[in-house]
Each structure stands twice: as C-alpha cells, then as structure tokens.
N, C-alpha and C. Protein backbone atom coordinates (compact mmCIF):
# COMPACT_ATOMS: atom_id res chain seq x y z
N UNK A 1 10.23 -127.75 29.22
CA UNK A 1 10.11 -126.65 28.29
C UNK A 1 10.10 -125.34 29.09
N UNK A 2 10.41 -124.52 28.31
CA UNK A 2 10.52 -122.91 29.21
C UNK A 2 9.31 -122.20 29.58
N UNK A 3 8.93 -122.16 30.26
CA UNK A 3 7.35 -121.44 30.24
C UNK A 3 7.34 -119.79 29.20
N UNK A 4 8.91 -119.11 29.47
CA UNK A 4 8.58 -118.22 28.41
C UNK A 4 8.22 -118.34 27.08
N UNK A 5 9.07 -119.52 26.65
CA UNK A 5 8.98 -119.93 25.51
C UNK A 5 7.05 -120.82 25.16
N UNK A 6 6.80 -121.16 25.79
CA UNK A 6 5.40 -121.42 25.72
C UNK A 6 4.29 -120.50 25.68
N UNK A 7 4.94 -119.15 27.06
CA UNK A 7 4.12 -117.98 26.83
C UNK A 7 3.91 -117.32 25.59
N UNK A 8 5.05 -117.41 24.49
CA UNK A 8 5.17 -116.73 23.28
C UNK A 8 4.62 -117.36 22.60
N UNK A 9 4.42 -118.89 22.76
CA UNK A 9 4.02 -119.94 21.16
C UNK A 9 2.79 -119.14 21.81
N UNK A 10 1.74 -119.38 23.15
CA UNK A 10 0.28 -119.20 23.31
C UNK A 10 -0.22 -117.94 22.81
N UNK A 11 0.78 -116.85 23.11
CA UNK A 11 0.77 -115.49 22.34
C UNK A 11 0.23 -115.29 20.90
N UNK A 12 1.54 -115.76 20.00
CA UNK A 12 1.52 -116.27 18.61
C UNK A 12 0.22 -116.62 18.38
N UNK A 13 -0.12 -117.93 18.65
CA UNK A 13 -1.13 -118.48 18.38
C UNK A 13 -2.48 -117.89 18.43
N UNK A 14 -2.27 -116.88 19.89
CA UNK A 14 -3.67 -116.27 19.68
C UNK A 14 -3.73 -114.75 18.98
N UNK A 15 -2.37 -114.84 18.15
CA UNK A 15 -2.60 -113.72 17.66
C UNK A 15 -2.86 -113.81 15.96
N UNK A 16 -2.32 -115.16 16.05
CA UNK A 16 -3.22 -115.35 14.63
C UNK A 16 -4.23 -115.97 14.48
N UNK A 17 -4.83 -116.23 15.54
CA UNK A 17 -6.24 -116.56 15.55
C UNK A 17 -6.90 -114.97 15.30
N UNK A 18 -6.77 -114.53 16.03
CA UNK A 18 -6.75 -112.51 15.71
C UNK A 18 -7.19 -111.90 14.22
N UNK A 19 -6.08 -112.68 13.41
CA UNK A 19 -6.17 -112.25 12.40
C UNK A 19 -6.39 -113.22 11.58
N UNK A 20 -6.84 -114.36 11.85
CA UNK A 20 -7.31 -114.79 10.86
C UNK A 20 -9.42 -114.67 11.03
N UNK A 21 -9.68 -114.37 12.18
CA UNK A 21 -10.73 -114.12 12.51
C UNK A 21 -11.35 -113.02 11.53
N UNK A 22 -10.38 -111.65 11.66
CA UNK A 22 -10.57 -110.24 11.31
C UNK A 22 -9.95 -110.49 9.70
N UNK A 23 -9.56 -111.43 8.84
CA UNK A 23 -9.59 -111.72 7.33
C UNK A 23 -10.52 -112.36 7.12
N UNK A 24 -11.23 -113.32 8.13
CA UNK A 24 -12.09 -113.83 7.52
C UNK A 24 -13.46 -112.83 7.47
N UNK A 25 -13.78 -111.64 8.32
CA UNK A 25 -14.93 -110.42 8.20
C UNK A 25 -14.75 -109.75 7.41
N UNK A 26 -13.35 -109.64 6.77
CA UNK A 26 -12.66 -108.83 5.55
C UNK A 26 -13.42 -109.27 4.77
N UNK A 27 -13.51 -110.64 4.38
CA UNK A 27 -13.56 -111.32 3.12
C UNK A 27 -14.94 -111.67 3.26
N UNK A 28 -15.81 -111.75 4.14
CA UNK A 28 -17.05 -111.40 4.10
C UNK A 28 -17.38 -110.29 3.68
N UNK A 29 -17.06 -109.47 4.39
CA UNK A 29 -17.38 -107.48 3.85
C UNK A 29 -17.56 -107.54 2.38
N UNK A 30 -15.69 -107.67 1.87
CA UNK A 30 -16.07 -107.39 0.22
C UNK A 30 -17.19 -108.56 -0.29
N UNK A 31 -17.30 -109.44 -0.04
CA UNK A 31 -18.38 -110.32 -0.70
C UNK A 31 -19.47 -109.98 -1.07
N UNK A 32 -20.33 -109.39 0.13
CA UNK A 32 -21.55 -108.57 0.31
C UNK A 32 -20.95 -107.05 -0.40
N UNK A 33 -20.45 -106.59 -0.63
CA UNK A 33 -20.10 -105.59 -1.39
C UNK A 33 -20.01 -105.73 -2.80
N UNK A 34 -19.51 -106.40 -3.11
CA UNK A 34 -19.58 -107.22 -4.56
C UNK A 34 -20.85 -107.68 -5.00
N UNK A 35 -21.67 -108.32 -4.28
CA UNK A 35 -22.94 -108.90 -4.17
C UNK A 35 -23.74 -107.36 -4.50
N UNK A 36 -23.92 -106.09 -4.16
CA UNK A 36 -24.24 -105.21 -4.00
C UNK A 36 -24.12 -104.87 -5.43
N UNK A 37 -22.59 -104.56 -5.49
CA UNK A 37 -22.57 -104.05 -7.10
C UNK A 37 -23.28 -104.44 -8.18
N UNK A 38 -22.60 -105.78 -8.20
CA UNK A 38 -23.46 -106.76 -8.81
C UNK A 38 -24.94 -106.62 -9.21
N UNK A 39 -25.73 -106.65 -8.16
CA UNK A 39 -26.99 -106.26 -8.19
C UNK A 39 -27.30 -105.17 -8.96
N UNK A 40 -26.48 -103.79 -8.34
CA UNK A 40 -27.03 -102.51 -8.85
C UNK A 40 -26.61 -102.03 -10.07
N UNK A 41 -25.51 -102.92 -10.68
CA UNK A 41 -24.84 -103.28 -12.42
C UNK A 41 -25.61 -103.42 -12.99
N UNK A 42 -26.56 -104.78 -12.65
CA UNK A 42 -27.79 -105.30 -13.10
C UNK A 42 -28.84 -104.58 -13.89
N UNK A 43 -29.15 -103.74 -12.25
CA UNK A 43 -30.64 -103.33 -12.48
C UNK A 43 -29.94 -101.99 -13.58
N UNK A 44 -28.90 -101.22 -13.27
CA UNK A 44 -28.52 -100.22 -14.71
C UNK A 44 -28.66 -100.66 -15.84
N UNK A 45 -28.07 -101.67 -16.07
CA UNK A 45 -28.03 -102.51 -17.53
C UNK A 45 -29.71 -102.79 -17.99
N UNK A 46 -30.29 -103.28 -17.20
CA UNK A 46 -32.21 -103.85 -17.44
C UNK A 46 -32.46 -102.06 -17.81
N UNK A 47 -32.16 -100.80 -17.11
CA UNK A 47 -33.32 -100.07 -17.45
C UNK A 47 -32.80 -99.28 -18.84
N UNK A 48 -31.61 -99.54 -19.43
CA UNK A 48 -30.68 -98.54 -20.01
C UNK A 48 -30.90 -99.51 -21.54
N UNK A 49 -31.44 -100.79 -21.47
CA UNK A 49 -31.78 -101.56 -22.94
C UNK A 49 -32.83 -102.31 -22.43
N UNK A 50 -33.94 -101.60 -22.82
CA UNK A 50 -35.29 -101.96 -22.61
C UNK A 50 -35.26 -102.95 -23.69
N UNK A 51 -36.76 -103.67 -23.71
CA UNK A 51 -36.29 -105.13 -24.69
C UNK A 51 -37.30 -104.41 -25.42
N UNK A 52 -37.41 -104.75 -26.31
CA UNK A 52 -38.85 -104.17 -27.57
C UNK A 52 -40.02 -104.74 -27.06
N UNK A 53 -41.25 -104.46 -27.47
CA UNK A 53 -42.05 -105.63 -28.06
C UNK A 53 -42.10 -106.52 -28.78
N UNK A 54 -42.36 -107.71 -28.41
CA UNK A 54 -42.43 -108.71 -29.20
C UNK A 54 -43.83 -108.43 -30.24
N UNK A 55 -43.36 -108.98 -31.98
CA UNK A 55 -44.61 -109.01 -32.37
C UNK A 55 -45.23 -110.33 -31.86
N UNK A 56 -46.91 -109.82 -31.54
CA UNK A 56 -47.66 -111.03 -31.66
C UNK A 56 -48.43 -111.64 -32.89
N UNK A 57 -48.70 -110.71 -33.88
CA UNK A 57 -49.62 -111.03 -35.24
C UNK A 57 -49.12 -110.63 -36.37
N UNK A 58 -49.18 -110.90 -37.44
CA UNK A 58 -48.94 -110.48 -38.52
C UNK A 58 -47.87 -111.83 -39.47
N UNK A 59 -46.90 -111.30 -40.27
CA UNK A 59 -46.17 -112.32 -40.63
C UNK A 59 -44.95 -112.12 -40.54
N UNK A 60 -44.80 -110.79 -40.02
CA UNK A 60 -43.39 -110.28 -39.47
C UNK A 60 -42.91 -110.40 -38.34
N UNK A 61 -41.50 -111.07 -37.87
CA UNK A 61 -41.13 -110.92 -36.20
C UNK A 61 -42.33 -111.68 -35.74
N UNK A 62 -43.11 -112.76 -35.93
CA UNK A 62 -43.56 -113.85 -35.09
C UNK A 62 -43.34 -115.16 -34.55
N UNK A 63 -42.19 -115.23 -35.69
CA UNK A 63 -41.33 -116.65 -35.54
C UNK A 63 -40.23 -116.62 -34.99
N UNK A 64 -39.38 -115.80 -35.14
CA UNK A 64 -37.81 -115.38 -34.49
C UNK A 64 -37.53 -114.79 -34.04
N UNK A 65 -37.40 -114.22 -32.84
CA UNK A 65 -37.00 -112.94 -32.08
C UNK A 65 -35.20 -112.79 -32.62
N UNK A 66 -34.90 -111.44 -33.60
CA UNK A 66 -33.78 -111.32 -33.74
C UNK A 66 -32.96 -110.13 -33.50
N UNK A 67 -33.49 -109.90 -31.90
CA UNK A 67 -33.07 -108.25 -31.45
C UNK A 67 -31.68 -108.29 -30.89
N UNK A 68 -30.76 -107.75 -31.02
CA UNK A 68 -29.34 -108.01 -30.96
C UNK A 68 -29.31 -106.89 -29.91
C-alpha cells in the first residue's frame, strides 16, 4: 500500500474523529440549553396562573375541583 495513501486515510480519520467529537459538545450545549428554557417556561407559566384556593368547608367546591 502507498504510505501516502495511508497518510490521508489516518488524516481523514482523525479528522472526523474531530468532528464528530466537537457535534457531539454541540449537541450537549443545546441540550442543557433547552433544559434551561424549559425550566424557566415553567417557572413563568406557575407564577402567571396562580391556582385558587381550594374550598375546604361549606357545600360548595368541596367535592370537585373544576378550575379550568
């Protein structure tokens, strides 16, 4: 075999090791970024529709919670 031709496959090879290294930190990054949003979607949504009180006594709203 040609050694140039071997120099290029070893090349190649470590150059997509390269990049598959640096897609796979890509695709970590957005994950944890997403993970982030996610979270801070969350907590907007919880403070922006507070839940009522539930009744505890009476004969109204003790049996069914029907808050839409």
């Amino acid at each position: 075999m040609d050694t140039a031709l071997t120099q290029s496959i070893v090349r190649t090879s470590a150059a997509m090791n390269q990049h598959a290294t640096a897609d796979a930190v890509g695709v970590a990054v957005l994950k944890k970024a997403m993970d982030v949003n996610a979270a801070t979607a969350t907590t907007l949504i919880e403070t922006l529709l507070p839940q009522p009180a539930l009744a505890t006594e009476g004969a109204l709203g003790t049996q069914v919670n029907t808050y839409a």
